[in-house]
Protein backbone atom coordinates (compact mmCIF):
# COMPACT_ATOMS: atom_id res chain seq x y z
CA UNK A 1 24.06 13.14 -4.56
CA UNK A 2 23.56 10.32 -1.91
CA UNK A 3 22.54 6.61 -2.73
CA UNK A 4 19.71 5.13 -2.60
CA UNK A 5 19.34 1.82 -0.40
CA UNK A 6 16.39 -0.30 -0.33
CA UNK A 7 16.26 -2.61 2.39
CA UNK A 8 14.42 -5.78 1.98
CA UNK A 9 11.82 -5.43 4.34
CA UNK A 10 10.69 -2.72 2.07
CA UNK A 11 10.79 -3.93 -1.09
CA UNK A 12 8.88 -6.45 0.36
CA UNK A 13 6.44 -4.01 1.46
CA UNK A 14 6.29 -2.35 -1.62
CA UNK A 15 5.64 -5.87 -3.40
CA UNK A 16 2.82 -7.25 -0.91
CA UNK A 17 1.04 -4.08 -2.17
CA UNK A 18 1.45 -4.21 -5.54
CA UNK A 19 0.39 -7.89 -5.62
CA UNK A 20 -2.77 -6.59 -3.82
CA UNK A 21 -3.56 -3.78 -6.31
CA UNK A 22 -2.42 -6.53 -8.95
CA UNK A 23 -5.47 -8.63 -8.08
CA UNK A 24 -7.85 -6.12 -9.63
CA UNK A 25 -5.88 -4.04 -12.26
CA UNK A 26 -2.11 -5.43 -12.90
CA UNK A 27 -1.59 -2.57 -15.32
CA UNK A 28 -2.42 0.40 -11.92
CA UNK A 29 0.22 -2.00 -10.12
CA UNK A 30 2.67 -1.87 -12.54
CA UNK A 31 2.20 2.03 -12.22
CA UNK A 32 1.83 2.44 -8.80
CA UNK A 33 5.57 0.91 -8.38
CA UNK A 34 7.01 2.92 -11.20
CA UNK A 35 5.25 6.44 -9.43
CA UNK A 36 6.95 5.17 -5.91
CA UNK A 37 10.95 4.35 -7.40
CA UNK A 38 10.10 7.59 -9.04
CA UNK A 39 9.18 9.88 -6.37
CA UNK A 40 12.12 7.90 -4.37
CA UNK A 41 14.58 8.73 -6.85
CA UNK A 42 14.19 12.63 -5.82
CA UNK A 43 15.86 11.51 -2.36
CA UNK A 44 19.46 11.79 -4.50
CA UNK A 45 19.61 15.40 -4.75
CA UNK A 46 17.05 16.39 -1.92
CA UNK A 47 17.55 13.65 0.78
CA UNK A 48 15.58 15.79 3.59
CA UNK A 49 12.91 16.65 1.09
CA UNK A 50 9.93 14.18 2.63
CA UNK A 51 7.94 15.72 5.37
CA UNK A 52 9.27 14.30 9.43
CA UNK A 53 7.02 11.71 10.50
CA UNK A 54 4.21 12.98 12.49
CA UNK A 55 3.78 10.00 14.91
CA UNK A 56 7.69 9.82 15.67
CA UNK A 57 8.41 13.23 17.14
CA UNK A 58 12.37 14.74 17.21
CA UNK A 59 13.08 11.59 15.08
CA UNK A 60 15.48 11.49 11.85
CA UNK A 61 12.91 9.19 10.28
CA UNK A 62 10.93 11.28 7.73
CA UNK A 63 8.23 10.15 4.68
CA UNK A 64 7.38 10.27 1.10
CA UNK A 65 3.50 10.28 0.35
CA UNK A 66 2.61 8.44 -3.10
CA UNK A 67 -0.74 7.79 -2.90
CA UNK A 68 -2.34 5.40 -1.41
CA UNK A 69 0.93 4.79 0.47
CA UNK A 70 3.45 6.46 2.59
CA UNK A 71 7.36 5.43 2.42
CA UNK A 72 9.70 5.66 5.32
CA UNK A 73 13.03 6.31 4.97
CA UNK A 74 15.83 7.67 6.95
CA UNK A 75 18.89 10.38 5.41
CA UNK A 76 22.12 9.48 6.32
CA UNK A 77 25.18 11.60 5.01
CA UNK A 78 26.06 9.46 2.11
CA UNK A 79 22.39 7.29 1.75
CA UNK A 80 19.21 7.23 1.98
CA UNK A 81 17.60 4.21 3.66
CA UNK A 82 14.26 3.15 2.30
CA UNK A 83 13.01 1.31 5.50
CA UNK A 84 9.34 0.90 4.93
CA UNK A 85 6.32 0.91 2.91
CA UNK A 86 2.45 0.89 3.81
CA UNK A 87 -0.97 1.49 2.99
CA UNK A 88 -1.56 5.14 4.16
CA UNK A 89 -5.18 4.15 5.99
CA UNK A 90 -3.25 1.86 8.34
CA UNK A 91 -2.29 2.52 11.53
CA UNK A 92 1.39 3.27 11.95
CA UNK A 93 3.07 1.61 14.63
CA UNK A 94 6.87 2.46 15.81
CA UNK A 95 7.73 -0.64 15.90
CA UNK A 96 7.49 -0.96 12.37
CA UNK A 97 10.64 0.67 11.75
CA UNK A 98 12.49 -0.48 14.57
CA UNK A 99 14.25 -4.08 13.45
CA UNK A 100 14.76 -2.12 9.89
């Protein structure tokens, strides 16, 4: 089993969306974060389990999908780092990993 480790550019992420759901339903908020830790928590025994990240070809960086977002994280041999979170209709950029 590896650790989990969120960085705080994510869990900012991951609260800037929430608060936006929030605005209109604070009870599918509240869910939405408890689906994403969830799915997340499946990193400890399956670290490699999200699909690679299409736009970053050959990279280590790879995804988790929970709807409407997509999580980026990267396995490491004793961690997984959660390194970003976003709306799944934006564009990804590169860059948005890159000071993580």
């Amino acid at each position: 089993m590896v650790e989990i480790i969120w960085t705080d550019p994510a869990l900012a992420d991951l609260d800037a969306i929430a608060d936006y759901i929030a605005i209109e339903n604070p009870a599918a908020a509240a869910e939405f974060v408890q689906r994403v830790f969830r799915h997340v928590e499946q990193l400890q025994a399956h670290p490699r389990s999200g699909s690679k990240v299409p736009e970053l070809r050959g990279s280590r960086y790879r995804q988790l999908v929970e709807p409407p977002c997509r999580v980026f994280y990267r396995p490491d041999r004793h961690a997984v780092y959660i390194l970003h979170v976003m709306r799944a209709e934006r564009l990804f950029r590169a860059a948005s990993l890159a000071p993580r």
